[in-house]
Each structure stands twice: as structure tokens, then as C-alpha cells.
PDB file of N, CA and C in Angstrom:
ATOM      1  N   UNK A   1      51.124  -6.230  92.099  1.00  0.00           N
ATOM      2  CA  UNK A   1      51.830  -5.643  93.229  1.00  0.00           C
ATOM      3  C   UNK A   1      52.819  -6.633  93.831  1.00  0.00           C
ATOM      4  N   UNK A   2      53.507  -6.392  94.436  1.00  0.00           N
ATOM      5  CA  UNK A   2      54.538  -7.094  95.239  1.00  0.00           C
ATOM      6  C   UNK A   2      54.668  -6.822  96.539  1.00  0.00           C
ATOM      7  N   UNK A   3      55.309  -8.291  97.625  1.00  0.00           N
ATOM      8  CA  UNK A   3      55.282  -7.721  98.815  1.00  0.00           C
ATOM      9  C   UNK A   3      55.939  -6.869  99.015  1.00  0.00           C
ATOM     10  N   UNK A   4      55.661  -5.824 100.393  1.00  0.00           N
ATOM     11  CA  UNK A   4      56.558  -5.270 101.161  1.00  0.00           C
ATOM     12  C   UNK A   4      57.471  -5.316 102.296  1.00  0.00           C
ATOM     13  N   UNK A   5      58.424  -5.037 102.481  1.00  0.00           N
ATOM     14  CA  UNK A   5      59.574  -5.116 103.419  1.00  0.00           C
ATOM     15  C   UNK A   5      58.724  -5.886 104.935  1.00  0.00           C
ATOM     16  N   UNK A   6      57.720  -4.284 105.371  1.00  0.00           N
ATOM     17  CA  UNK A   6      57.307  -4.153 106.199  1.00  0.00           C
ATOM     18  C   UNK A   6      55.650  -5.485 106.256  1.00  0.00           C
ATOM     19  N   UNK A   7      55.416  -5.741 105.375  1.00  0.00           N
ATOM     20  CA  UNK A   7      53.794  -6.842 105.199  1.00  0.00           C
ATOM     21  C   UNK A   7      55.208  -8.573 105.144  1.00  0.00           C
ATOM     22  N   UNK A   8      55.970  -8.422 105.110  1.00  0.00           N
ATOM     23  CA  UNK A   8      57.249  -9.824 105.071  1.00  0.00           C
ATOM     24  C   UNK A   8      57.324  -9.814 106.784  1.00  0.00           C
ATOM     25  N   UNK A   9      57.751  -8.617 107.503  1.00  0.00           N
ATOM     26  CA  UNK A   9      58.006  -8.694 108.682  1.00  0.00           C
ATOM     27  C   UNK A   9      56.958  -9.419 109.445  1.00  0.00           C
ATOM     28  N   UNK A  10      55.868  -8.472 108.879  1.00  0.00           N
ATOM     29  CA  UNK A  10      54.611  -9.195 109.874  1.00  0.00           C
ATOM     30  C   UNK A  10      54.313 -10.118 109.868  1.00  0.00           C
ATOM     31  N   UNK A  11      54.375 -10.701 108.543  1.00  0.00           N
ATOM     32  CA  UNK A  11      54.275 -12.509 108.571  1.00  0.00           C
ATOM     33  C   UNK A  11      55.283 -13.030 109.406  1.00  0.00           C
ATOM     34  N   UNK A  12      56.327 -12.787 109.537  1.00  0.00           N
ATOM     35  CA  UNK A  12      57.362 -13.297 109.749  1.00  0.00           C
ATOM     36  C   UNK A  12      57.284 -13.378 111.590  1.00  0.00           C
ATOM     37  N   UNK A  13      56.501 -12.076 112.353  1.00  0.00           N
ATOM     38  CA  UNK A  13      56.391 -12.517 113.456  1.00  0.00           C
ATOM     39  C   UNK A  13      55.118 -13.113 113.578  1.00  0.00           C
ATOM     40  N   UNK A  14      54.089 -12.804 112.996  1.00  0.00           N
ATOM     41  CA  UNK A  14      52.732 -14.227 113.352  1.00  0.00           C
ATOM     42  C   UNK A  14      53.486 -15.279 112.719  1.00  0.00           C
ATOM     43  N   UNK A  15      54.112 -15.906 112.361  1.00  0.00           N
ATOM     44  CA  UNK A  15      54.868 -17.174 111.783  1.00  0.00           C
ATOM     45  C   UNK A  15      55.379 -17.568 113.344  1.00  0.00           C
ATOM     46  N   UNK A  16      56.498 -16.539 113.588  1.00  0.00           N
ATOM     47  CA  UNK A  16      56.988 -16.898 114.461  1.00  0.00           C
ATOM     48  C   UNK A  16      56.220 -17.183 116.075  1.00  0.00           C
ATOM     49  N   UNK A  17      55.407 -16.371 116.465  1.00  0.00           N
ATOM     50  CA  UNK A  17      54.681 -16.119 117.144  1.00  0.00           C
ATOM     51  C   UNK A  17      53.567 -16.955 117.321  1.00  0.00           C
ATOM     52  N   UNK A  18      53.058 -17.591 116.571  1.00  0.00           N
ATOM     53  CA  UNK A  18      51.883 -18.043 115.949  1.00  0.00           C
ATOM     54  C   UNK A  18      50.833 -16.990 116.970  1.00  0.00           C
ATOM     55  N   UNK A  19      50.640 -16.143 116.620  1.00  0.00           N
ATOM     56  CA  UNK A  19      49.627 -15.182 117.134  1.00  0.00           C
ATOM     57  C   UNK A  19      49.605 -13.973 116.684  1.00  0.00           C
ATOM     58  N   UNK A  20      48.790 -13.622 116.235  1.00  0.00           N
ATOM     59  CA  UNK A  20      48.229 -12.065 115.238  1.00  0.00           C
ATOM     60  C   UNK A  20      48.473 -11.386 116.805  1.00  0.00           C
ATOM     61  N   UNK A  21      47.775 -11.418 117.459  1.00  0.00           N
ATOM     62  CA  UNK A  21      47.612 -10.615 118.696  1.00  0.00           C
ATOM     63  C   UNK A  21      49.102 -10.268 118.947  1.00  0.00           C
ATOM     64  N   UNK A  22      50.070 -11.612 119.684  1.00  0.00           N
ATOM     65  CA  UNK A  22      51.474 -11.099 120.302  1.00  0.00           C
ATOM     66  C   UNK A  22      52.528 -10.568 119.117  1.00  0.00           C
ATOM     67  N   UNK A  23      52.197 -10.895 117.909  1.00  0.00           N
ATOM     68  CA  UNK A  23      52.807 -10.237 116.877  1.00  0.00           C
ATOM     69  C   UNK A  23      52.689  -8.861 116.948  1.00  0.00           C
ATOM     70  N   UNK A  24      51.033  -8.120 116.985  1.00  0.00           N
ATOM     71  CA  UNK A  24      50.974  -6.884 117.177  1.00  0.00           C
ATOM     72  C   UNK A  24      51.592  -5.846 117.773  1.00  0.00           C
ATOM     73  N   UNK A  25      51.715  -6.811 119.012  1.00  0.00           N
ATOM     74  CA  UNK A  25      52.649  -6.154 120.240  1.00  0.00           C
ATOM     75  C   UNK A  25      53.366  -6.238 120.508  1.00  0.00           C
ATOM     76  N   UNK A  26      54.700  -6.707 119.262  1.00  0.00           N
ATOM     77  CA  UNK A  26      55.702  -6.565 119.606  1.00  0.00           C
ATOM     78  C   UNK A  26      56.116  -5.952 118.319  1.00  0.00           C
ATOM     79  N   UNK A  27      55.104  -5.178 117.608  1.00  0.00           N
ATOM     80  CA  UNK A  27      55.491  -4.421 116.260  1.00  0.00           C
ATOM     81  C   UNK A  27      54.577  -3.013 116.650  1.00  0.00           C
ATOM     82  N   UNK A  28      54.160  -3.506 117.625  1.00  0.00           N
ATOM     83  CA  UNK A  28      53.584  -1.260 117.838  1.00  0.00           C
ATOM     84  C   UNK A  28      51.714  -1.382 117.253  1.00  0.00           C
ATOM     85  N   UNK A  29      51.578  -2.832 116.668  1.00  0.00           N
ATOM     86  CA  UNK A  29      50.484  -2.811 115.667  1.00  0.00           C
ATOM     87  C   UNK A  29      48.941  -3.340 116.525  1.00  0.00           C
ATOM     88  N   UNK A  30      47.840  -2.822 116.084  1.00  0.00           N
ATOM     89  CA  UNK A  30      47.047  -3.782 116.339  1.00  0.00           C
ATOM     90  C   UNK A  30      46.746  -5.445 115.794  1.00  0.00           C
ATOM     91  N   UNK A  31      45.558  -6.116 116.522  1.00  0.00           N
ATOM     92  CA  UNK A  31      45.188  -7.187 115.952  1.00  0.00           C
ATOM     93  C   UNK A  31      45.004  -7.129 114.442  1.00  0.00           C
ATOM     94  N   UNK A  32      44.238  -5.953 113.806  1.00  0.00           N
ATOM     95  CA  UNK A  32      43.001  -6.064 112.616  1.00  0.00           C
ATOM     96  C   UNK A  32      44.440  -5.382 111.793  1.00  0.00           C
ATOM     97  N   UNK A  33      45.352  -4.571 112.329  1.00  0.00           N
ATOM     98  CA  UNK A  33      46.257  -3.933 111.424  1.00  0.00           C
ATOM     99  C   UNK A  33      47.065  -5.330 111.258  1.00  0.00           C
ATOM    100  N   UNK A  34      47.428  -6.338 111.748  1.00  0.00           N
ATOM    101  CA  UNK A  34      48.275  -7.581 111.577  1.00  0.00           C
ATOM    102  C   UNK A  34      47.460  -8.141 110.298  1.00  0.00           C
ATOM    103  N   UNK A  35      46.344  -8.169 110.561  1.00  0.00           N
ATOM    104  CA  UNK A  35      45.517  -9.081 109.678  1.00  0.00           C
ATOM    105  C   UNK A  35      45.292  -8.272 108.398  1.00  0.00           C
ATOM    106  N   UNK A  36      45.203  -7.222 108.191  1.00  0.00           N
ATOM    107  CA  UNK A  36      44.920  -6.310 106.972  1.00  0.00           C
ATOM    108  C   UNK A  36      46.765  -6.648 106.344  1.00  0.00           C
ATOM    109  N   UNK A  37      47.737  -6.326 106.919  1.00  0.00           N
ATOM    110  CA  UNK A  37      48.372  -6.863 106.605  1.00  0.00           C
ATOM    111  C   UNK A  37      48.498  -8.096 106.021  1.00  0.00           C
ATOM    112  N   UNK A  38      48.789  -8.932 106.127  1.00  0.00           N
ATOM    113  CA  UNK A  38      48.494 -10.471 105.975  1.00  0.00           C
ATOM    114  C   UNK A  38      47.687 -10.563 104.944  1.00  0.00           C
ATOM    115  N   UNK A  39      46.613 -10.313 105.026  1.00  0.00           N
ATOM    116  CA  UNK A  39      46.129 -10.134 103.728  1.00  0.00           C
ATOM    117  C   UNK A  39      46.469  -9.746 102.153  1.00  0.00           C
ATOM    118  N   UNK A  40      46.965  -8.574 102.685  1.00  0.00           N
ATOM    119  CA  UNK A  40      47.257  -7.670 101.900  1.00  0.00           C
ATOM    120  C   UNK A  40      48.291  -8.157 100.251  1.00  0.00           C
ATOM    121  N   UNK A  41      49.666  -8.814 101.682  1.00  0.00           N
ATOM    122  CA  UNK A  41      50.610  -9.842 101.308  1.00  0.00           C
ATOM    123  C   UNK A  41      49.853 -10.815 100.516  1.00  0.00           C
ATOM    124  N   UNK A  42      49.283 -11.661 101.297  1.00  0.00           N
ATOM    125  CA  UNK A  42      47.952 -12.832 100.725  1.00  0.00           C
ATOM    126  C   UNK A  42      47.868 -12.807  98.725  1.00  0.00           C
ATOM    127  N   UNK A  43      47.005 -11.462  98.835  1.00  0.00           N
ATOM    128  CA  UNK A  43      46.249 -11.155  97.659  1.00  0.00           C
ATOM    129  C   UNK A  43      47.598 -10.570  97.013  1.00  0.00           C
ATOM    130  N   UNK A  44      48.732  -9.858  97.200  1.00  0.00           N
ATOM    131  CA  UNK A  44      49.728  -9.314  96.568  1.00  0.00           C
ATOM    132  C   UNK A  44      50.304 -10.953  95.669  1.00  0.00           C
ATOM    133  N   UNK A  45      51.020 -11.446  96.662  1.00  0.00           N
ATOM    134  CA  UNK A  45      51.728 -12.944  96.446  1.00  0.00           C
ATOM    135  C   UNK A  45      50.541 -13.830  95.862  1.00  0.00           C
ATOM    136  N   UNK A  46      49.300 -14.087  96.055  1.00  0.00           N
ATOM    137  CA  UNK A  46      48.557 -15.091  95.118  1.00  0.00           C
ATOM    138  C   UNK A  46      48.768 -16.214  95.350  1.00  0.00           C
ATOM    139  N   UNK A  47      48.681 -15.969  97.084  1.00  0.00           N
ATOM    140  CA  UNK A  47      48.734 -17.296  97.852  1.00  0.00           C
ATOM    141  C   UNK A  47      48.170 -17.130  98.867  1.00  0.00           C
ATOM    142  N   UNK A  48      47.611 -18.677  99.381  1.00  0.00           N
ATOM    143  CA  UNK A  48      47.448 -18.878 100.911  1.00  0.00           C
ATOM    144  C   UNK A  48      48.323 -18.809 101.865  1.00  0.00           C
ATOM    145  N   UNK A  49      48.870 -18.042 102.599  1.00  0.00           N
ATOM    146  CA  UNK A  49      50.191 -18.370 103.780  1.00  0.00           C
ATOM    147  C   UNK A  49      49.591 -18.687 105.142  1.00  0.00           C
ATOM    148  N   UNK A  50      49.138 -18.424 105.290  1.00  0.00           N
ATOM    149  CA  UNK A  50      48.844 -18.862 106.948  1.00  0.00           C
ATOM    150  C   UNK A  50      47.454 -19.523 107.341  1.00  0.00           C
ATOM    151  N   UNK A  51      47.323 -20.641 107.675  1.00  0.00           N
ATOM    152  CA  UNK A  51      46.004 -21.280 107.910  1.00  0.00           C
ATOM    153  C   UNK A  51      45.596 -21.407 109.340  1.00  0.00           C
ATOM    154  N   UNK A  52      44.324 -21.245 109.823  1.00  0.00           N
ATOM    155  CA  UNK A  52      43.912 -20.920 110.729  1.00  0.00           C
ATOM    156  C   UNK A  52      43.438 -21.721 111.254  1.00  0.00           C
ATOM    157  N   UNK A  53      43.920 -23.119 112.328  1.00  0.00           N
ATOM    158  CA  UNK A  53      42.530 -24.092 113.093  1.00  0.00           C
ATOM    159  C   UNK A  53      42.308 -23.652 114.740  1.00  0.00           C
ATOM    160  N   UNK A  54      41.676 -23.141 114.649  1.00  0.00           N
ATOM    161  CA  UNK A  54      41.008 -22.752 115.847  1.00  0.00           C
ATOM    162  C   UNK A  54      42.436 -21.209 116.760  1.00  0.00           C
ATOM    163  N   UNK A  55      42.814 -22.241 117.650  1.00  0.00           N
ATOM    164  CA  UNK A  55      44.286 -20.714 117.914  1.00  0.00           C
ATOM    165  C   UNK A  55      45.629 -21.167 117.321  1.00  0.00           C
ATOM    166  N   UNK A  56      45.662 -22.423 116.508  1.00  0.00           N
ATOM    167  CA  UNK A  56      46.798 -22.837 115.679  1.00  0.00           C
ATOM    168  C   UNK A  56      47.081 -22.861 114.405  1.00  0.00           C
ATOM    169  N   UNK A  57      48.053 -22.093 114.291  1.00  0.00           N
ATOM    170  CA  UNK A  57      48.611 -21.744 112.928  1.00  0.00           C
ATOM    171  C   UNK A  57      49.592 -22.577 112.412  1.00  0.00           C
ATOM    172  N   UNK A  58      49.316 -22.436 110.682  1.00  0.00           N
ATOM    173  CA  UNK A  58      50.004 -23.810 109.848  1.00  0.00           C
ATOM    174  C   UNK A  58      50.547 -22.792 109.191  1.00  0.00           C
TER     175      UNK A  58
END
């Protein structure tokens, strides 16, 4: 599979954002829909993208 338009965006605001949460809400989305996302991408691409230490993102 390959990413999508829309699973690029969402990274692109938790990237920016560093927060699943304020990402959500400024895409209409929930928390768990950010993260199913993200994932999704994750396992599509066959990579790690976003690492998690505590509320800071790498």
C-alpha cells in the first residue's frame, strides 16, 4: 500500500504541532482517529516516523 494524501497531512500537523490531540482539532479529527492514522502511514511506509518520550515528539 502507499501513503495517502490525507494520512501525509496528519503527520504533517502532529509533526508540526507536536501533539496528536491539537492536530485533531485543527483537522475536524479525534485523538485515536490521529493515531489510527499514523499508524496506518507507519505500517503502509515501513517505517518508524514519530517517536514518543513522554509529551515530546522526535
Amino acid at each position: 500500500m502507499r501513503a495517502t494524501f490525507h494520512q501525509l497531512k496528519v503527520f504533517h500537523k502532529v509533526a508540526t504541532l507536536c501533539s496528536y490531540t491539537a492536530a485533531g482539532n485543527e483537522l475536524g479529527m479525534t485523538q485515536p482517529a490521529v493515531s489510527i492514522q499514523l499508524k496506518q502511514l507507519e505500517e503502509n511506509l515501513e517505517i518508524h516516523l514519530v517517536e514518543k518520550l513522554g509529551k515530546i515528539f522526535f
